[in-house]
Protein backbone atom coordinates (compact mmCIF):
# COMPACT_ATOMS: atom_id res chain seq x y z
CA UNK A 1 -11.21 20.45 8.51
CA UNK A 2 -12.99 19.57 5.47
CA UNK A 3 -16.66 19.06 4.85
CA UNK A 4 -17.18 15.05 4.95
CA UNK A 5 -14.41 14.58 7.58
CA UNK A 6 -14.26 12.00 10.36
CA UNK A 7 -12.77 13.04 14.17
CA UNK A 8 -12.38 9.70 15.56
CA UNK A 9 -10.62 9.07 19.51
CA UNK A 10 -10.29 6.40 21.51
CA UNK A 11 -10.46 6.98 25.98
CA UNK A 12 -11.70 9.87 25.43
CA UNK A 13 -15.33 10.97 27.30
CA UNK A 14 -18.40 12.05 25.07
CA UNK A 15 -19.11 15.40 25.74
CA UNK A 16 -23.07 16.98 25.09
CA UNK A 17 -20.70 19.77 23.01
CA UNK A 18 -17.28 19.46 21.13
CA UNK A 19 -14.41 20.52 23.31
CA UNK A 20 -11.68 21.17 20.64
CA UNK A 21 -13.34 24.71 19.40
CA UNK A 22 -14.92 24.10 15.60
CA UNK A 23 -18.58 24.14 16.87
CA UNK A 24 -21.05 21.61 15.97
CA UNK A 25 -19.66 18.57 14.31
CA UNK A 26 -22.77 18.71 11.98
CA UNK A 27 -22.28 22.20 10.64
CA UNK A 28 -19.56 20.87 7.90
CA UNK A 29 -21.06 17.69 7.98
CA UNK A 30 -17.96 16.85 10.11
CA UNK A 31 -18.00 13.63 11.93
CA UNK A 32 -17.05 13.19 15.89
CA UNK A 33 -16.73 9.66 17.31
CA UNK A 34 -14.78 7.60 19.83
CA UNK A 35 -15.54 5.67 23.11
CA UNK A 36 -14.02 4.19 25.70
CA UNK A 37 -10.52 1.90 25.71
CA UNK A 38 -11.40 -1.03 28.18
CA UNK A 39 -7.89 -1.82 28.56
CA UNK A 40 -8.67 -3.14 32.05
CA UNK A 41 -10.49 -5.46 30.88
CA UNK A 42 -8.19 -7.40 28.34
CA UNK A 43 -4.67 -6.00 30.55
CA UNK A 44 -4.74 -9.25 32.94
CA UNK A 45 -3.30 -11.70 30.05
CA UNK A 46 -0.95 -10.02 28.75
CA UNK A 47 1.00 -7.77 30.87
CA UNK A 48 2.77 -10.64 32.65
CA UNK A 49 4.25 -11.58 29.23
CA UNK A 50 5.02 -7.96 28.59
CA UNK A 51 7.02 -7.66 32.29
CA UNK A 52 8.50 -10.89 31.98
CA UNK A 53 9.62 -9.84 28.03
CA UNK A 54 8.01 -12.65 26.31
CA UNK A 55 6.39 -10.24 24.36
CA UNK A 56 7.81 -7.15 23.12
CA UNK A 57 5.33 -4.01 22.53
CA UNK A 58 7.68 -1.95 20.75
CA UNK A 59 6.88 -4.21 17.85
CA UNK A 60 3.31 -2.38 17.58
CA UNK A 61 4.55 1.15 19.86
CA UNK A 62 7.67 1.99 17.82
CA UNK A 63 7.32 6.00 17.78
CA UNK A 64 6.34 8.63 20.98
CA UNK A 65 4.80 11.96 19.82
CA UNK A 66 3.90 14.67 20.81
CA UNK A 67 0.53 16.53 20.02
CA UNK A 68 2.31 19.03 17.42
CA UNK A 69 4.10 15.70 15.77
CA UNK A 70 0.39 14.04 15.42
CA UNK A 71 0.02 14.80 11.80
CA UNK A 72 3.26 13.13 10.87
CA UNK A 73 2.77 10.31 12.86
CA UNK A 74 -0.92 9.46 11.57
CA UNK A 75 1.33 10.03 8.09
CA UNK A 76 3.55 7.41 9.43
CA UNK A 77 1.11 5.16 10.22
CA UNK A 78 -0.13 6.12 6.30
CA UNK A 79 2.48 4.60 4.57
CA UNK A 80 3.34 2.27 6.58
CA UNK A 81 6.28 3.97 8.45
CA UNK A 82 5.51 3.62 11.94
């Protein structure tokens, strides 16, 4: 991590302390944010279409990674890749 960074997640719970082991996210003037997905609340529409292939997710979800393969996939998404 670098001093000015940004940690940002998405469905993932606010915690009072970080979990992930660097300390306080203002000692480096690092940043940690994120909130809830409310996929529940926007799933109704279009699953049916996704079930019934009318619509086609792999179009957005092309790649599946695993935790070490994060880096290259945010790189992915960088250039446009994935």
């Amino acid at each position: 991590m670098r001093p000015g960074d940004v940690i940002s997640r998405v469905g993932v719970p606010r915690y009072e302390e970080t979990p992930i082991g660097f300390g306080s996210p203002f000692g480096g003037n690092i940043t940690l944010t994120g909130g809830p997905a409310p996929v529940r609340a926007y799933i109704e529409e279009p699953l049916p279409d996704v079930l019934e292939r009318r619509i086609e997710p792999s179009k957005v979800f092309d790649r599946t990674v695993d935790l070490d393969g994060a880096l290259d996939a945010y790189r992915a998404m960088d250039t446009r890749e994935a």
